[in-house]
PDB file of N, CA and C in Angstrom:
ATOM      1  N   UNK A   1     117.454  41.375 160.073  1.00  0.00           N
ATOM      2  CA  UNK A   1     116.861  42.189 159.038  1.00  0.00           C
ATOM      3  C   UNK A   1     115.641  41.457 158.509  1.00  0.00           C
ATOM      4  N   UNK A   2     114.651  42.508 158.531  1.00  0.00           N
ATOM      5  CA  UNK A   2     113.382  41.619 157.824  1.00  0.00           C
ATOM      6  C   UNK A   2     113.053  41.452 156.112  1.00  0.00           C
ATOM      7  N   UNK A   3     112.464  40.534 156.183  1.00  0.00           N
ATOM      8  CA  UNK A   3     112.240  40.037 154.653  1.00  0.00           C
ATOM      9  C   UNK A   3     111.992  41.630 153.329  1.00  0.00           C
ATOM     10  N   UNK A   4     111.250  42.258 154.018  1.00  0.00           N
ATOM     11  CA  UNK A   4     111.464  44.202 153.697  1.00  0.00           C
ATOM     12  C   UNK A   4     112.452  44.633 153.563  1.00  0.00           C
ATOM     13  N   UNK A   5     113.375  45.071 154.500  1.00  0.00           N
ATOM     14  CA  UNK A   5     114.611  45.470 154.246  1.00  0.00           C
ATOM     15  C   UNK A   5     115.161  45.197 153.409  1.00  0.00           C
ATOM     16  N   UNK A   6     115.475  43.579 153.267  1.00  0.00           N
ATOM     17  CA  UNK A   6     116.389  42.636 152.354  1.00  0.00           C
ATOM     18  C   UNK A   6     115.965  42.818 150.857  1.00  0.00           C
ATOM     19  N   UNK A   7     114.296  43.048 150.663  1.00  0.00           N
ATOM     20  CA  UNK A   7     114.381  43.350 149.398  1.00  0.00           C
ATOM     21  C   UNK A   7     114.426  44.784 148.649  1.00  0.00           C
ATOM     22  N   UNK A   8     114.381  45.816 149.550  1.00  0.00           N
ATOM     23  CA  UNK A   8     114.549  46.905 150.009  1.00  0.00           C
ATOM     24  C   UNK A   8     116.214  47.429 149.016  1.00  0.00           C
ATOM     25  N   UNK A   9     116.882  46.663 150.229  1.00  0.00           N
ATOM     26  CA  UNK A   9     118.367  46.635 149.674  1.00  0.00           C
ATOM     27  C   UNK A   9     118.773  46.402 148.475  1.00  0.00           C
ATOM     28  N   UNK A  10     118.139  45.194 147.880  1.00  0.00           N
ATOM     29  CA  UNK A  10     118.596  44.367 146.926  1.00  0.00           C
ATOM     30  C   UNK A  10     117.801  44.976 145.784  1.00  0.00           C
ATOM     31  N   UNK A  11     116.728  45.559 146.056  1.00  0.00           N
ATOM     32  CA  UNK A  11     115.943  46.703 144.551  1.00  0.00           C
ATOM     33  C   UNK A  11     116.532  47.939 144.549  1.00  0.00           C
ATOM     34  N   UNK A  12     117.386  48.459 145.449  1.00  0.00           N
ATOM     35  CA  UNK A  12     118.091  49.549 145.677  1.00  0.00           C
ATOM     36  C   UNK A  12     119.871  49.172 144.532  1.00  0.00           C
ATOM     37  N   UNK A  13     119.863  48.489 145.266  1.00  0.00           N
ATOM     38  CA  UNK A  13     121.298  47.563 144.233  1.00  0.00           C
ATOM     39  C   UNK A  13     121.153  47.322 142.899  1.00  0.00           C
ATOM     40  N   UNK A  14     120.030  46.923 142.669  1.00  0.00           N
ATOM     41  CA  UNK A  14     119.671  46.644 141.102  1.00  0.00           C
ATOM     42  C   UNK A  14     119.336  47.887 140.668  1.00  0.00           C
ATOM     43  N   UNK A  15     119.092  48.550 140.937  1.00  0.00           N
ATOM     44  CA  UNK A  15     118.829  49.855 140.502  1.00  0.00           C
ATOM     45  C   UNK A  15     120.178  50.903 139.795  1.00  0.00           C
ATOM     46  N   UNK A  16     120.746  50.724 141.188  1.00  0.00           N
ATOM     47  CA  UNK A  16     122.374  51.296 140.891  1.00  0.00           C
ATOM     48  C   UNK A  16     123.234  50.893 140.041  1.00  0.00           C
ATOM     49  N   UNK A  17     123.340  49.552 139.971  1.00  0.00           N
ATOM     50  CA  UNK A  17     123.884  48.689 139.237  1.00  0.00           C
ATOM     51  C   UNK A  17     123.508  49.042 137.383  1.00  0.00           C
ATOM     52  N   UNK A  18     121.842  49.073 137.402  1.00  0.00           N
ATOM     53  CA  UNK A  18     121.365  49.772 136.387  1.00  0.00           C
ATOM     54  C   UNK A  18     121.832  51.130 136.073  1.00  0.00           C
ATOM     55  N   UNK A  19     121.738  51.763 136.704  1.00  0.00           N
ATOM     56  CA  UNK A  19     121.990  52.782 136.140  1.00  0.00           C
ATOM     57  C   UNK A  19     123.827  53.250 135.951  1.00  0.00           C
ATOM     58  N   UNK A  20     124.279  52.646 136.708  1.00  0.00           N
ATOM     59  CA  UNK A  20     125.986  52.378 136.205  1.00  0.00           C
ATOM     60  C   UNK A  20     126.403  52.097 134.455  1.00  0.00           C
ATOM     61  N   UNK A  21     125.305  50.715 134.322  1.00  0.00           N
ATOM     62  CA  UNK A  21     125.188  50.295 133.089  1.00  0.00           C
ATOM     63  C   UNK A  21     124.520  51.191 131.983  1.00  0.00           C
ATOM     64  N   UNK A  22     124.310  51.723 132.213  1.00  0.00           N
ATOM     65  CA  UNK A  22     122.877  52.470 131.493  1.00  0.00           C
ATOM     66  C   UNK A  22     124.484  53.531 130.997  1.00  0.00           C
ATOM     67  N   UNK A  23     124.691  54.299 132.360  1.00  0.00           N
ATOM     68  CA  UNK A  23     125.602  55.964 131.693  1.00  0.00           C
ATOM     69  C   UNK A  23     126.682  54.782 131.008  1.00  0.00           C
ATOM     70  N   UNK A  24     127.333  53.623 131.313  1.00  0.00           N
ATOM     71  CA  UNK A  24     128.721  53.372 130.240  1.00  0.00           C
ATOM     72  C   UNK A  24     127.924  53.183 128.866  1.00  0.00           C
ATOM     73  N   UNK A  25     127.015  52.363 128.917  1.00  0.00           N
ATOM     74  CA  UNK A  25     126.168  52.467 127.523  1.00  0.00           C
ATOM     75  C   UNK A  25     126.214  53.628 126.874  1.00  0.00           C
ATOM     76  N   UNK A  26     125.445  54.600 127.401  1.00  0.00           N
ATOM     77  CA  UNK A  26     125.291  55.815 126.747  1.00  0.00           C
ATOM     78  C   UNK A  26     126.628  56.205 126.297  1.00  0.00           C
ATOM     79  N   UNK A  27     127.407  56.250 127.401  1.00  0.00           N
ATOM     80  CA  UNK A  27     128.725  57.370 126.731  1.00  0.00           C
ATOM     81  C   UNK A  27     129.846  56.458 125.901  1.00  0.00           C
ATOM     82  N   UNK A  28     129.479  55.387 125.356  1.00  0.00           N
ATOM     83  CA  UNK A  28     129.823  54.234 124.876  1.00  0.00           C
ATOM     84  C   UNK A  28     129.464  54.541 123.518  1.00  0.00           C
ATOM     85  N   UNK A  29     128.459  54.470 123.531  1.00  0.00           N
ATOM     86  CA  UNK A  29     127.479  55.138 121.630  1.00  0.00           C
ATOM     87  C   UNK A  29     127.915  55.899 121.347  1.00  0.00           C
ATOM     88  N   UNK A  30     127.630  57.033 122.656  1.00  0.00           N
ATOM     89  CA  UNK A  30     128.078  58.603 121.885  1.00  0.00           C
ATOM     90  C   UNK A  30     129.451  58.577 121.489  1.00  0.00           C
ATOM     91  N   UNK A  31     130.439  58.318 121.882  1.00  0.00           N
ATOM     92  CA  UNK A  31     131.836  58.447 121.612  1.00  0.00           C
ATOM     93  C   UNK A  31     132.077  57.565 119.652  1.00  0.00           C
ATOM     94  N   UNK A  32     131.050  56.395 119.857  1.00  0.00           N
ATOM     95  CA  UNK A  32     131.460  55.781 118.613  1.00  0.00           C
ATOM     96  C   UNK A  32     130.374  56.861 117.780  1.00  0.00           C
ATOM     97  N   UNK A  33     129.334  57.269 118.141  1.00  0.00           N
ATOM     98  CA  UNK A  33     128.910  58.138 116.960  1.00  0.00           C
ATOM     99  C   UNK A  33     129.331  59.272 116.657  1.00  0.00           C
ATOM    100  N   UNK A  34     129.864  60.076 117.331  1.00  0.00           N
ATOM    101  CA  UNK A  34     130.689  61.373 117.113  1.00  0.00           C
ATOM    102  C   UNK A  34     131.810  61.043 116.179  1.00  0.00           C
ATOM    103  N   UNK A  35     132.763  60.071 116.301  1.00  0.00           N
ATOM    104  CA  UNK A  35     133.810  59.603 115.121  1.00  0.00           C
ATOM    105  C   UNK A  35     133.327  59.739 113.827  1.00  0.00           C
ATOM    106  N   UNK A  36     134.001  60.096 112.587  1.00  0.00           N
ATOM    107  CA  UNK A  36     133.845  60.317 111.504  1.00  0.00           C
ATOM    108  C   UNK A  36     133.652  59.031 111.083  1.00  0.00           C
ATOM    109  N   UNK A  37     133.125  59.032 109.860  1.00  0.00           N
ATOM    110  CA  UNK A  37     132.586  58.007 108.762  1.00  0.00           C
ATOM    111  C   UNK A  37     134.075  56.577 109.000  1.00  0.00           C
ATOM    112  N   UNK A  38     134.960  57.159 108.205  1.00  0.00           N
ATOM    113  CA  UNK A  38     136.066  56.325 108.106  1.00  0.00           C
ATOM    114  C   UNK A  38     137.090  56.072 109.530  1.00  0.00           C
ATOM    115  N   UNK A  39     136.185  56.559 110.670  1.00  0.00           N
ATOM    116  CA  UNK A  39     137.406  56.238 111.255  1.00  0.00           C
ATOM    117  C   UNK A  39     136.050  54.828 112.156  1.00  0.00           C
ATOM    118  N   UNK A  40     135.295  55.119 111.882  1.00  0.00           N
ATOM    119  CA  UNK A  40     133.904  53.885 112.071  1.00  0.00           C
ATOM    120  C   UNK A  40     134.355  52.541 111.449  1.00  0.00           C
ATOM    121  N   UNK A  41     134.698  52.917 110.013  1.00  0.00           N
ATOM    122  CA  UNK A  41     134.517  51.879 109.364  1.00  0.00           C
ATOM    123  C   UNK A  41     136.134  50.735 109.477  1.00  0.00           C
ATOM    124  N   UNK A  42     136.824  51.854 110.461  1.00  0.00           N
ATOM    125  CA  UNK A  42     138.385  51.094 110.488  1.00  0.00           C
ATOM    126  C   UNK A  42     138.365  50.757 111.559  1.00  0.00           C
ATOM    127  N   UNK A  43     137.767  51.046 112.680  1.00  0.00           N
ATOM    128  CA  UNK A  43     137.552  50.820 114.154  1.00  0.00           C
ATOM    129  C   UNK A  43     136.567  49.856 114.454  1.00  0.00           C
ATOM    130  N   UNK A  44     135.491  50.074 113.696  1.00  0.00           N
ATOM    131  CA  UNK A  44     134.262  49.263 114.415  1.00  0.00           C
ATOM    132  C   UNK A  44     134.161  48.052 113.691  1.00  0.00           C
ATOM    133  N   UNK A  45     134.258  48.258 112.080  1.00  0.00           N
ATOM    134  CA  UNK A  45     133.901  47.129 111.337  1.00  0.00           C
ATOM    135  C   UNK A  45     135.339  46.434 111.372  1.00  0.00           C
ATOM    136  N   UNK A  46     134.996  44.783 111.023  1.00  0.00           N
ATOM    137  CA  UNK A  46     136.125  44.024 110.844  1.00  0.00           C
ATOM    138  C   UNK A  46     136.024  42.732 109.696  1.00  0.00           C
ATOM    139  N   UNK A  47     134.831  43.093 109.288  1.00  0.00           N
ATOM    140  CA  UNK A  47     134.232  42.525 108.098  1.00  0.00           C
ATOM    141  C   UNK A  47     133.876  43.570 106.753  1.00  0.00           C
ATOM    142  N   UNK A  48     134.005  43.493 105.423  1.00  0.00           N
ATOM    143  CA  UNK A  48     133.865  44.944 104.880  1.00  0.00           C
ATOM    144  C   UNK A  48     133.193  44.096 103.731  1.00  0.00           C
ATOM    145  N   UNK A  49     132.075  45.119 103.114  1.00  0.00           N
ATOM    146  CA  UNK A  49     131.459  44.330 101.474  1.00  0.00           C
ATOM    147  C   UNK A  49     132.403  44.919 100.683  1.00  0.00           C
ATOM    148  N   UNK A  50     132.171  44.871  99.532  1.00  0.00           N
ATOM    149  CA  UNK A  50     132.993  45.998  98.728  1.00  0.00           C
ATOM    150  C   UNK A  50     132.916  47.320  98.683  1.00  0.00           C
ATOM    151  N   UNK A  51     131.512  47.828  99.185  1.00  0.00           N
ATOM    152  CA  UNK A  51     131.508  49.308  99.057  1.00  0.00           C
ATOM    153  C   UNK A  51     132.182  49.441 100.853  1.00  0.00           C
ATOM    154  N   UNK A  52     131.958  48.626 101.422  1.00  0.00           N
ATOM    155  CA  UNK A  52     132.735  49.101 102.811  1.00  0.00           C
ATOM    156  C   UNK A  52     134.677  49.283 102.529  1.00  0.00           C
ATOM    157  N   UNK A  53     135.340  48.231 101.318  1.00  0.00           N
ATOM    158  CA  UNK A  53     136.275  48.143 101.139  1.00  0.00           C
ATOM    159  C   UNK A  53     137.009  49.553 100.299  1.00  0.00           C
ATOM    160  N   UNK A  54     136.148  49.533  99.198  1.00  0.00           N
ATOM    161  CA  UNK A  54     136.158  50.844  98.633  1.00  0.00           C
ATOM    162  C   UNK A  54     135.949  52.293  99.507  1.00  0.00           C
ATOM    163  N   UNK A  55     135.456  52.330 100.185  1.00  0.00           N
ATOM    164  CA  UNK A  55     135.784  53.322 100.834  1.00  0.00           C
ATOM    165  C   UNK A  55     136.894  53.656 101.712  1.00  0.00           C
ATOM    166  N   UNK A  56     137.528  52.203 102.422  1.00  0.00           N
ATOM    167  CA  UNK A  56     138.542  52.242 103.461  1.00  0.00           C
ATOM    168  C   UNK A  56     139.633  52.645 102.067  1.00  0.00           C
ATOM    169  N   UNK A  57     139.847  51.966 101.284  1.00  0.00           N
ATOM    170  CA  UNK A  57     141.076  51.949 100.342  1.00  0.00           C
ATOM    171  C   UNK A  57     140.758  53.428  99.725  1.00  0.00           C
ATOM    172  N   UNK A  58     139.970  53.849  99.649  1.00  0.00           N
ATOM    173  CA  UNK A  58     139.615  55.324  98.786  1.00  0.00           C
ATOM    174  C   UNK A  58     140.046  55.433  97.429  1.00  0.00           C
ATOM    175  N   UNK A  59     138.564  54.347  96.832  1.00  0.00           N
ATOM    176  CA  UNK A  59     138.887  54.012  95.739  1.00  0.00           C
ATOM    177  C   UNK A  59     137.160  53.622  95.507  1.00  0.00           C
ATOM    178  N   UNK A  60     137.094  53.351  94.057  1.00  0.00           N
ATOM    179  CA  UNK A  60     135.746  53.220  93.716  1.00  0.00           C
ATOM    180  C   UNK A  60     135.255  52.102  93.603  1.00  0.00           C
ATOM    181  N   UNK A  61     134.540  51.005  93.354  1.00  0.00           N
ATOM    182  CA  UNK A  61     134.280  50.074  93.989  1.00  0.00           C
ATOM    183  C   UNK A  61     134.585  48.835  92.629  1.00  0.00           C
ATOM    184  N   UNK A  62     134.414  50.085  91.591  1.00  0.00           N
ATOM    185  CA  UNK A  62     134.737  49.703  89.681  1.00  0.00           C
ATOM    186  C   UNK A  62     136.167  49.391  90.016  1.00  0.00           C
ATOM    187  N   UNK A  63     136.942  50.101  90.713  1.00  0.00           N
ATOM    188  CA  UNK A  63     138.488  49.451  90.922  1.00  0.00           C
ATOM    189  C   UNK A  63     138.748  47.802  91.643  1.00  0.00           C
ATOM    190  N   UNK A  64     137.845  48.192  92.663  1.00  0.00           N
ATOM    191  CA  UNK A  64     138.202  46.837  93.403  1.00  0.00           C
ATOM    192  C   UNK A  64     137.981  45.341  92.505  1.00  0.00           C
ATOM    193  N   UNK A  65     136.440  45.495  91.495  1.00  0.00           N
ATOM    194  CA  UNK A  65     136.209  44.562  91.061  1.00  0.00           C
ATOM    195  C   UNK A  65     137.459  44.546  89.373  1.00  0.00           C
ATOM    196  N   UNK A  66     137.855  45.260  89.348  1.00  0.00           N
ATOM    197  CA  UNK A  66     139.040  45.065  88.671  1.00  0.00           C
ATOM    198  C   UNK A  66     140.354  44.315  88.920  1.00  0.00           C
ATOM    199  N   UNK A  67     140.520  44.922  89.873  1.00  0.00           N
ATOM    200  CA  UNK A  67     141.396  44.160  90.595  1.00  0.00           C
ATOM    201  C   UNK A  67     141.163  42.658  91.060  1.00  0.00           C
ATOM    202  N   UNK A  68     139.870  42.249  91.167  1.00  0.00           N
ATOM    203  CA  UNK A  68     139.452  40.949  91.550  1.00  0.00           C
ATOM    204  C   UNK A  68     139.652  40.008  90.453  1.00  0.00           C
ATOM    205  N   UNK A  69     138.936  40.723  88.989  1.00  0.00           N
ATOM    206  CA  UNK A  69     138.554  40.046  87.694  1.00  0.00           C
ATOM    207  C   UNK A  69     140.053  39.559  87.261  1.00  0.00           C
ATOM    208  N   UNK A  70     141.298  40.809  87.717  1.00  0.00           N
ATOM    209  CA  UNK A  70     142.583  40.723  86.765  1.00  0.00           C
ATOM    210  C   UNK A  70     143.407  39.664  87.653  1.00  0.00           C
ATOM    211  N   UNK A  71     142.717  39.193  89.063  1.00  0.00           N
ATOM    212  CA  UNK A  71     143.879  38.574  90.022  1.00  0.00           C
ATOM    213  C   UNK A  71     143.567  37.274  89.495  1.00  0.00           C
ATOM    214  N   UNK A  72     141.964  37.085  89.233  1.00  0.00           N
ATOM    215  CA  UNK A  72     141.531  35.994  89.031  1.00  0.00           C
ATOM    216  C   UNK A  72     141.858  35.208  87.742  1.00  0.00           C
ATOM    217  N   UNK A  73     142.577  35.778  86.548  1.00  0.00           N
ATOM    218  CA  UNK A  73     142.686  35.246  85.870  1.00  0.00           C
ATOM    219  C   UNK A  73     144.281  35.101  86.022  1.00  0.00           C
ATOM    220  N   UNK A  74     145.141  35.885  86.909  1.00  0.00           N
ATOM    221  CA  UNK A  74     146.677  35.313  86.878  1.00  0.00           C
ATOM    222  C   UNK A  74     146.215  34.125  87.564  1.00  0.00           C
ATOM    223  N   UNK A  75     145.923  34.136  88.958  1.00  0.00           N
ATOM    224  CA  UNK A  75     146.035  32.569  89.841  1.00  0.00           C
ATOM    225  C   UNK A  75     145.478  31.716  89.058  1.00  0.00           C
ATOM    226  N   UNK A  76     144.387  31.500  87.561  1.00  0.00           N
ATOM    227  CA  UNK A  76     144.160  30.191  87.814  1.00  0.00           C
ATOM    228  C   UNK A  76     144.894  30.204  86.572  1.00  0.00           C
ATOM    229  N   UNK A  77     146.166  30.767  85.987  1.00  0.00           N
ATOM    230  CA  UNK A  77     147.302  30.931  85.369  1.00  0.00           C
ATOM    231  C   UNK A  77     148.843  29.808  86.018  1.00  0.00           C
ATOM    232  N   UNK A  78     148.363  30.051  87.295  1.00  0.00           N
ATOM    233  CA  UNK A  78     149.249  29.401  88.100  1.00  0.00           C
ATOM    234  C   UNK A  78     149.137  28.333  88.844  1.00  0.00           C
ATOM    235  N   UNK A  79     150.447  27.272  88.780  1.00  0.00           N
ATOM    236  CA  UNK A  79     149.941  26.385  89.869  1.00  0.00           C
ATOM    237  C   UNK A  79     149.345  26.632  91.567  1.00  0.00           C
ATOM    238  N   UNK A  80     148.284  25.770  91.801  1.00  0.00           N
ATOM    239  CA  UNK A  80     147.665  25.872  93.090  1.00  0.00           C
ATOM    240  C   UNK A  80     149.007  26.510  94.028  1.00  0.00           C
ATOM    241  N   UNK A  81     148.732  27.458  95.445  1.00  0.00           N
ATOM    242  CA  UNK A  81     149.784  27.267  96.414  1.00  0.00           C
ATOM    243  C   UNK A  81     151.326  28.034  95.706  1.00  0.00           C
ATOM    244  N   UNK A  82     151.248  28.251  94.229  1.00  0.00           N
ATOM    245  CA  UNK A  82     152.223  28.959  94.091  1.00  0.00           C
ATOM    246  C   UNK A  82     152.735  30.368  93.867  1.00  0.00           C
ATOM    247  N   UNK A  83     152.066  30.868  94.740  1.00  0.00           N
ATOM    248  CA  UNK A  83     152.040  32.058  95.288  1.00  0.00           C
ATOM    249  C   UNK A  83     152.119  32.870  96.374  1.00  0.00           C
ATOM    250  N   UNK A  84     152.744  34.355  97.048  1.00  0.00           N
ATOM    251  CA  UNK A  84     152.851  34.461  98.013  1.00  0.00           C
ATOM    252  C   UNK A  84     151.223  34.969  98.682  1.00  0.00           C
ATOM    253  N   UNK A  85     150.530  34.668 100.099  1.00  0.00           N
ATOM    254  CA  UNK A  85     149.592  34.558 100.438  1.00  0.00           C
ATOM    255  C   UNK A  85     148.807  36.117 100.678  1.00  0.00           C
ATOM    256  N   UNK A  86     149.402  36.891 100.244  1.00  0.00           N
ATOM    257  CA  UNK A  86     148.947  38.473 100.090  1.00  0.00           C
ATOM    258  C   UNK A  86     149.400  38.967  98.817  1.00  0.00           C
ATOM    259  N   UNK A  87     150.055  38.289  97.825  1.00  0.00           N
ATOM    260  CA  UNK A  87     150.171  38.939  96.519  1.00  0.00           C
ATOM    261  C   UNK A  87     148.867  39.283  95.869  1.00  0.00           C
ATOM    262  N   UNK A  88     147.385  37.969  96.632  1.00  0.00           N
ATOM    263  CA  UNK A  88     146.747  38.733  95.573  1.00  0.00           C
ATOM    264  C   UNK A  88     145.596  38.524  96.873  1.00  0.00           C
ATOM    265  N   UNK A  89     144.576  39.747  96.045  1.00  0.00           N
ATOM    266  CA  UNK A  89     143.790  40.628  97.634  1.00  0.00           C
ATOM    267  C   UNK A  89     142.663  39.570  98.023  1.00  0.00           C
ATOM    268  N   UNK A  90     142.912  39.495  99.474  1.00  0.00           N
ATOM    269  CA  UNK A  90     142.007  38.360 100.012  1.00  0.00           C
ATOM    270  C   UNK A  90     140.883  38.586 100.279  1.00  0.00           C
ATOM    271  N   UNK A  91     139.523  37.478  99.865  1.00  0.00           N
ATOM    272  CA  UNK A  91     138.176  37.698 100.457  1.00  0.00           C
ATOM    273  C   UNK A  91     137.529  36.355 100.387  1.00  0.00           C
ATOM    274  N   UNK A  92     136.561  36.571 100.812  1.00  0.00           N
ATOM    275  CA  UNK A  92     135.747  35.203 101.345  1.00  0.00           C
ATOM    276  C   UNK A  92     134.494  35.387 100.285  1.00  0.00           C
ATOM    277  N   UNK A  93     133.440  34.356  99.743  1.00  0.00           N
ATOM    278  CA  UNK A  93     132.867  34.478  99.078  1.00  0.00           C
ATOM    279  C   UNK A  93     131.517  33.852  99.831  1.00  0.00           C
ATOM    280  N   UNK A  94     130.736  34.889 100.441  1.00  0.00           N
ATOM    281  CA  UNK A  94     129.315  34.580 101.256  1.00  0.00           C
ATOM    282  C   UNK A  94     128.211  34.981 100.356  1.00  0.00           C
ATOM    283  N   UNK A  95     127.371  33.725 100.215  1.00  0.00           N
ATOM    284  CA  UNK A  95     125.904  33.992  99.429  1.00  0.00           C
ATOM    285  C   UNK A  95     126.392  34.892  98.239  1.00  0.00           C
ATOM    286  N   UNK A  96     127.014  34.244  97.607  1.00  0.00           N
ATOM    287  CA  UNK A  96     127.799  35.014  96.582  1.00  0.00           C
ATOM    288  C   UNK A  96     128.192  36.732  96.874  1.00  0.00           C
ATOM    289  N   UNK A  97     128.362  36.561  97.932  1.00  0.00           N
ATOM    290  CA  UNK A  97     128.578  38.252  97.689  1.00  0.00           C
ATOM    291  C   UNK A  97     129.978  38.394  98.394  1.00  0.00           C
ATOM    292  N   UNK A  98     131.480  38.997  97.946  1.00  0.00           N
ATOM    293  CA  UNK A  98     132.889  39.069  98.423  1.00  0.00           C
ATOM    294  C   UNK A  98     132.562  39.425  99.747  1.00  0.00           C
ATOM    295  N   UNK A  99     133.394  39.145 100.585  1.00  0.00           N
ATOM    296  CA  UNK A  99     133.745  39.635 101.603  1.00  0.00           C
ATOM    297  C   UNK A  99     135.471  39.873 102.150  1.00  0.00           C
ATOM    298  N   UNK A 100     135.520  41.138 102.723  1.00  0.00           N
ATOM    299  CA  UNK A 100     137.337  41.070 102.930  1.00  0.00           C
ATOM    300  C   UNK A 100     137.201  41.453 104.399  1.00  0.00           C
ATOM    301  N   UNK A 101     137.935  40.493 105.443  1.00  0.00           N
ATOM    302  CA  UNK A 101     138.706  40.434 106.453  1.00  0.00           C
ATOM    303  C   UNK A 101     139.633  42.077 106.691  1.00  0.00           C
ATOM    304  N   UNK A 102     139.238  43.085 107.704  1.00  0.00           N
ATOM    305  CA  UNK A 102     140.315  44.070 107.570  1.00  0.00           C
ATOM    306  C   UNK A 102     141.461  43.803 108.098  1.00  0.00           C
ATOM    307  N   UNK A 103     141.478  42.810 108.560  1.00  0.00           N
ATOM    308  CA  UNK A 103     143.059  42.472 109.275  1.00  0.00           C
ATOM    309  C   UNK A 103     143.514  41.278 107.765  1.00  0.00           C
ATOM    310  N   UNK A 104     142.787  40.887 106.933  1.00  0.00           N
ATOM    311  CA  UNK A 104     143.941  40.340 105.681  1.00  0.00           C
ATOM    312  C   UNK A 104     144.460  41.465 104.800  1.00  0.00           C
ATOM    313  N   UNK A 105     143.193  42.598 104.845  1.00  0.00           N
ATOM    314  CA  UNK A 105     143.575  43.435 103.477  1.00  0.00           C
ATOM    315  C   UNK A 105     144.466  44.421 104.587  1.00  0.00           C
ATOM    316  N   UNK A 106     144.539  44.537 105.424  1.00  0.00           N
ATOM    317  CA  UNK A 106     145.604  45.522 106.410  1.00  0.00           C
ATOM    318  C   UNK A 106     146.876  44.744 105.876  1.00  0.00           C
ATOM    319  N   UNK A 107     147.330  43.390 105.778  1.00  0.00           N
ATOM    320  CA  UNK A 107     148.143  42.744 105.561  1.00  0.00           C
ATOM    321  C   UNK A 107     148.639  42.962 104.062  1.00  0.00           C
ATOM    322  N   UNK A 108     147.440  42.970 103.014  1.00  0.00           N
ATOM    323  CA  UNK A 108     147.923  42.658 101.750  1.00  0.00           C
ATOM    324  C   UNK A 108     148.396  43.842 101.522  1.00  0.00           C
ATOM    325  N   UNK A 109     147.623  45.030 102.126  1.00  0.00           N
ATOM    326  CA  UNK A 109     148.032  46.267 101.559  1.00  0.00           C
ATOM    327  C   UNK A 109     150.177  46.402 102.076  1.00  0.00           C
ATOM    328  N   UNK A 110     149.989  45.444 103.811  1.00  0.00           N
ATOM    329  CA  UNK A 110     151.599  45.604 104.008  1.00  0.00           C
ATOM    330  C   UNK A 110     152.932  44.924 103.022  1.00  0.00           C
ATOM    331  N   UNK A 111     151.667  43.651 102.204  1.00  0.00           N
ATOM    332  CA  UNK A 111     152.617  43.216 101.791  1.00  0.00           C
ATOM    333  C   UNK A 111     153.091  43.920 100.086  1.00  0.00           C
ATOM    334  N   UNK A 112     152.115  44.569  99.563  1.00  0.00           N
ATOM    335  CA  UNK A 112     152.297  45.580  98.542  1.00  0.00           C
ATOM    336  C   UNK A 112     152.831  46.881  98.795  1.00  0.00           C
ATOM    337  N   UNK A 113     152.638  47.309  99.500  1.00  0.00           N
ATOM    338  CA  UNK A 113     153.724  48.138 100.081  1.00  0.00           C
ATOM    339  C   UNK A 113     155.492  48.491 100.260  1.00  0.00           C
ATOM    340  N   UNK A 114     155.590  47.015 100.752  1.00  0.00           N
ATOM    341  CA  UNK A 114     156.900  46.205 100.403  1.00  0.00           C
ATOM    342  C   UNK A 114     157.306  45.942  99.522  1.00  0.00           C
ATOM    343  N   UNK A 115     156.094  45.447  98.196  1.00  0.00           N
ATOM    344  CA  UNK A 115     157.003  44.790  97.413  1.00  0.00           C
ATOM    345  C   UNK A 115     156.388  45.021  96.131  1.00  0.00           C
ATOM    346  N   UNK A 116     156.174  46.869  96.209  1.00  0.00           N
ATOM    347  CA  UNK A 116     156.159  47.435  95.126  1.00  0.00           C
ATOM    348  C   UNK A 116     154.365  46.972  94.470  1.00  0.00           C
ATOM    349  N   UNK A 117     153.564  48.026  95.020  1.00  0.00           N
ATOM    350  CA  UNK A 117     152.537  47.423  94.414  1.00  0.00           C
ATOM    351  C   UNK A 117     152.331  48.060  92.986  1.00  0.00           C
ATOM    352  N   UNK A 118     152.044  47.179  92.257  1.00  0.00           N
ATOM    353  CA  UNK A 118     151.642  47.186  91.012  1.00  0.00           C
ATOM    354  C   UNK A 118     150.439  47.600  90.128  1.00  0.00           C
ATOM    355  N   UNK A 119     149.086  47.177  91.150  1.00  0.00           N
ATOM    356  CA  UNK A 119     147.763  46.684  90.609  1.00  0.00           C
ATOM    357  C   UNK A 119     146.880  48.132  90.142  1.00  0.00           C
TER     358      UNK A 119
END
């Protein structure tokens, strides 16, 4: 086979290959953009701000920081560590701005669930 052919073949391959990639792409987007708002934000995201949180919980965002202000003053009520690790709602604190994990608050919500949530 001559040096033609071979690249012949091999721009023919890349091509296909492209365009394989190209339609899963496409029908890849479309499927996540057709999904509704909330089923985006439970599927795709796995990091949430508060208005991302407030919306998954379907609640206003004046609640969540309530809930933050009222947790914050039991724990430092309590000794360090003496508490169970979802009694009170978990987040991370980036460039000052909360952040919640959906696989902790999936948790906290299991563990209030259980054990009678209160808040």
């Amino acid at each position: 086979m001559g040096q033609k052919n071979i690249s012949c073949v091999v721009g023919g391959v890349l091509i296909a290959v492209s365009i394989v990639v190209g339609a899963f792409l496409i029908s890849d987007s479309s499927s996540i953009a057709t999904t509704s708002n909330e089923e985006e934000i439970s599927t795709v995201k796995s990091v949430f701000t508060i208005d991302d949180l407030a919306e998954y919980l379907s609640v206003s965002t004046k609640d969540i920081e309530e809930i933050i202000e009222k947790e914050e003053v039991e724990k430092a009520s309590i000794e360090e560590g003496r508490f169970d690790t979802y009694e009170y709602i978990p987040y991370l604190t980036i460039s000052g701005e909360n952040r919640f994990l959906k696989s902790e608050i999936d948790k906290w919500l299991e563990y209030h669930s259980v054990n009678n949530f209160h808040s």
